[in-house]
Protein backbone atom coordinates (compact mmCIF):
# COMPACT_ATOMS: atom_id res chain seq x y z
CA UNK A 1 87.47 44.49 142.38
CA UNK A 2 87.15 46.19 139.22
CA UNK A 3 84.04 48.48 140.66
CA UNK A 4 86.41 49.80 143.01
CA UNK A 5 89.38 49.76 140.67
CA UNK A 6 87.01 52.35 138.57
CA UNK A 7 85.92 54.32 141.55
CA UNK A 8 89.58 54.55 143.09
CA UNK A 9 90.38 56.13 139.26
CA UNK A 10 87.65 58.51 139.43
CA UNK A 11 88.56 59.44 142.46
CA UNK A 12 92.08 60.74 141.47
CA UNK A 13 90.81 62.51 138.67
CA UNK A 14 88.53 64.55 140.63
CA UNK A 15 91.57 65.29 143.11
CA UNK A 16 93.49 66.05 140.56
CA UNK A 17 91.42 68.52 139.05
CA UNK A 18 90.40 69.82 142.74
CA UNK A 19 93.68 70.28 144.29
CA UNK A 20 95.01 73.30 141.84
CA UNK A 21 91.66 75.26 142.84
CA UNK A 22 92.25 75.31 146.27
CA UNK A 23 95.54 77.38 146.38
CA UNK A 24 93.82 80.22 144.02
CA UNK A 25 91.68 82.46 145.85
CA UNK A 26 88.72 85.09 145.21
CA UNK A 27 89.05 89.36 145.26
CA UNK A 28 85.96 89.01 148.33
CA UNK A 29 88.68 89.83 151.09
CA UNK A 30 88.45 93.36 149.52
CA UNK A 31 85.69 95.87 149.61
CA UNK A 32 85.22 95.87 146.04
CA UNK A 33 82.53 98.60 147.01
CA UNK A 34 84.93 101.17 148.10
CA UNK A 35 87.66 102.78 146.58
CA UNK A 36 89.86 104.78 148.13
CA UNK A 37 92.85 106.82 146.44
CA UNK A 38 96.40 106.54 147.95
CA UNK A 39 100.19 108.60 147.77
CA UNK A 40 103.10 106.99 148.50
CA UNK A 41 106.65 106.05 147.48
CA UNK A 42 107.15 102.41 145.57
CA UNK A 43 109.40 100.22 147.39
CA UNK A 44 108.78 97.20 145.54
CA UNK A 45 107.37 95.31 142.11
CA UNK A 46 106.88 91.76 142.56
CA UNK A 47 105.94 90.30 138.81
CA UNK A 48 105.66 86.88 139.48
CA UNK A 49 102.52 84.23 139.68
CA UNK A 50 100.45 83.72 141.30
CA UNK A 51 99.60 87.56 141.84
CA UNK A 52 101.96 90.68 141.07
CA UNK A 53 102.16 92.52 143.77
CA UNK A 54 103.31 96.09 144.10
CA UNK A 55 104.81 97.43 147.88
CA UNK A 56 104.35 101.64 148.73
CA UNK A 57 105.35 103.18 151.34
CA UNK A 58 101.89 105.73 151.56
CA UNK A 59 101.89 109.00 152.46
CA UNK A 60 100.44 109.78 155.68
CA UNK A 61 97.29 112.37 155.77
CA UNK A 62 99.17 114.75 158.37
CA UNK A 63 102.20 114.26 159.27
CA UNK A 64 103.46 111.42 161.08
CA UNK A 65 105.00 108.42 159.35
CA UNK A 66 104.41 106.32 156.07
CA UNK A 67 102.62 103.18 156.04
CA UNK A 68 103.55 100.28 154.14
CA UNK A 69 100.85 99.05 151.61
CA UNK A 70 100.45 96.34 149.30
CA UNK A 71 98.40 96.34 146.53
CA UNK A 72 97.77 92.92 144.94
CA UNK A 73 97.10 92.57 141.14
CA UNK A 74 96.52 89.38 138.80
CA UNK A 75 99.22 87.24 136.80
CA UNK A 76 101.93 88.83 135.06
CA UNK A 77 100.09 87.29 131.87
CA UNK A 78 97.14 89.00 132.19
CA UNK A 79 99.24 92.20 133.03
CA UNK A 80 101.37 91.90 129.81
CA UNK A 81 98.12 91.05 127.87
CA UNK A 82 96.78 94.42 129.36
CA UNK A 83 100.45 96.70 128.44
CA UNK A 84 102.07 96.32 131.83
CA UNK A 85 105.82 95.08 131.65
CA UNK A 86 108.17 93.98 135.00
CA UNK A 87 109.48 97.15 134.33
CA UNK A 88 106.10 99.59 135.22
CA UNK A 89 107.31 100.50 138.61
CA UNK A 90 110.60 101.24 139.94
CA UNK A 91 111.46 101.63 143.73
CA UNK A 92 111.41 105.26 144.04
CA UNK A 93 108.65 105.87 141.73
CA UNK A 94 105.92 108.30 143.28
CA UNK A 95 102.27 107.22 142.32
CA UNK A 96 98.72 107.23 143.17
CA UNK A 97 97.00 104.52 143.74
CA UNK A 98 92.76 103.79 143.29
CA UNK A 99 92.84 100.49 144.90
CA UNK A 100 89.38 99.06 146.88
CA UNK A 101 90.82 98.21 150.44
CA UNK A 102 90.95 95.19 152.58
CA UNK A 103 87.56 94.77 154.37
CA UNK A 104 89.81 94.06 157.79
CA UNK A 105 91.26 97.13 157.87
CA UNK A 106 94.71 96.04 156.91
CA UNK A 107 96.89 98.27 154.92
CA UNK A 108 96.68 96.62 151.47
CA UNK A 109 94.36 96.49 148.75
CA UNK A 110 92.98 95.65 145.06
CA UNK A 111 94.81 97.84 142.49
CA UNK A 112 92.44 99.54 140.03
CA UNK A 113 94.30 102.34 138.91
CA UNK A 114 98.07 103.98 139.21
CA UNK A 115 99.71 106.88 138.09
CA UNK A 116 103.20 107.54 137.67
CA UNK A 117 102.98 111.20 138.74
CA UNK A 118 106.95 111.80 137.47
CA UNK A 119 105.57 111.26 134.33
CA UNK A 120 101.30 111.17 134.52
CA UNK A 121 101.64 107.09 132.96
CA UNK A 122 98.09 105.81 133.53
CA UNK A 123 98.13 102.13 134.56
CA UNK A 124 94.59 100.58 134.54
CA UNK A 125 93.61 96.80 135.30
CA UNK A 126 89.95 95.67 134.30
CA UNK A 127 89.15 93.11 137.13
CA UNK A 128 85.41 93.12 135.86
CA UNK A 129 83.25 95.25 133.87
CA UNK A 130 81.61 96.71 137.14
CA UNK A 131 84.90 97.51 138.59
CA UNK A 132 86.42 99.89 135.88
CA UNK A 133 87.75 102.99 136.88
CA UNK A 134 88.01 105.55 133.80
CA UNK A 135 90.98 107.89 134.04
């Protein structure tokens, strides 16, 4: 009885510790390979956790109609840690984004880079060392 007393204990420790990584996952649903450079129109700013994520309505290359895009970022921690505030992007706001797409095509992606072009504000996120874009 006390054997499995013990084991049933280590057992809920080990969910415990398991069941918050499960709901976080990895940046391998983009093509981290690729980065692609987007126009558009902000619609929205999310800041809040898990991931910020920032809405634009994307220029089309000729003609036709916008496309709506969302580009996913980290915590709003890491984001204030790197200068970024709630306040970076306002609906309305025209930027360009460097952002490495979804690998299934999908119109979203990774956020690497955005300008403000109203005012040529330079908004950079270091994911990893190997993913830095220099302005």
């Amino acid at each position: 009885m006390k054997n499995l007393c013990l084991l049933l204990g280590l057992f809920l420790v080990a969910a415990s510790i398991a069941v918050p990584a499960l709901g976080h996952h990895s940046v391998t649903m983009f093509d981290l390979k690729n980065t692609i450079t987007l126009t558009g129109t902000v619609k929205k700013f999310r800041w809040s956790n898990p991931h910020v994520i920032l809405w634009v309505d994307v220029d089309p290359p000729e003609g036709g109609e916008s496309q709506r895009w969302a580009f996913e970022l980290t915590s709003p921690g890491n984001l204030s840690r790197s200068g970024w505030s709630k306040r970076s992007f306002s609906p309305g706001d025209r930027v360009s984004i460097d952002n490495s797409p979804l690998k299934n095509g999908k119109t979203g992606g990774l956020l690497k880079r955005a300008v403000i072009l109203k005012t040529g504000e330079v908004l950079l996120f270091k994911w990893r060392k190997e993913q830095v874009t220099k302005p």
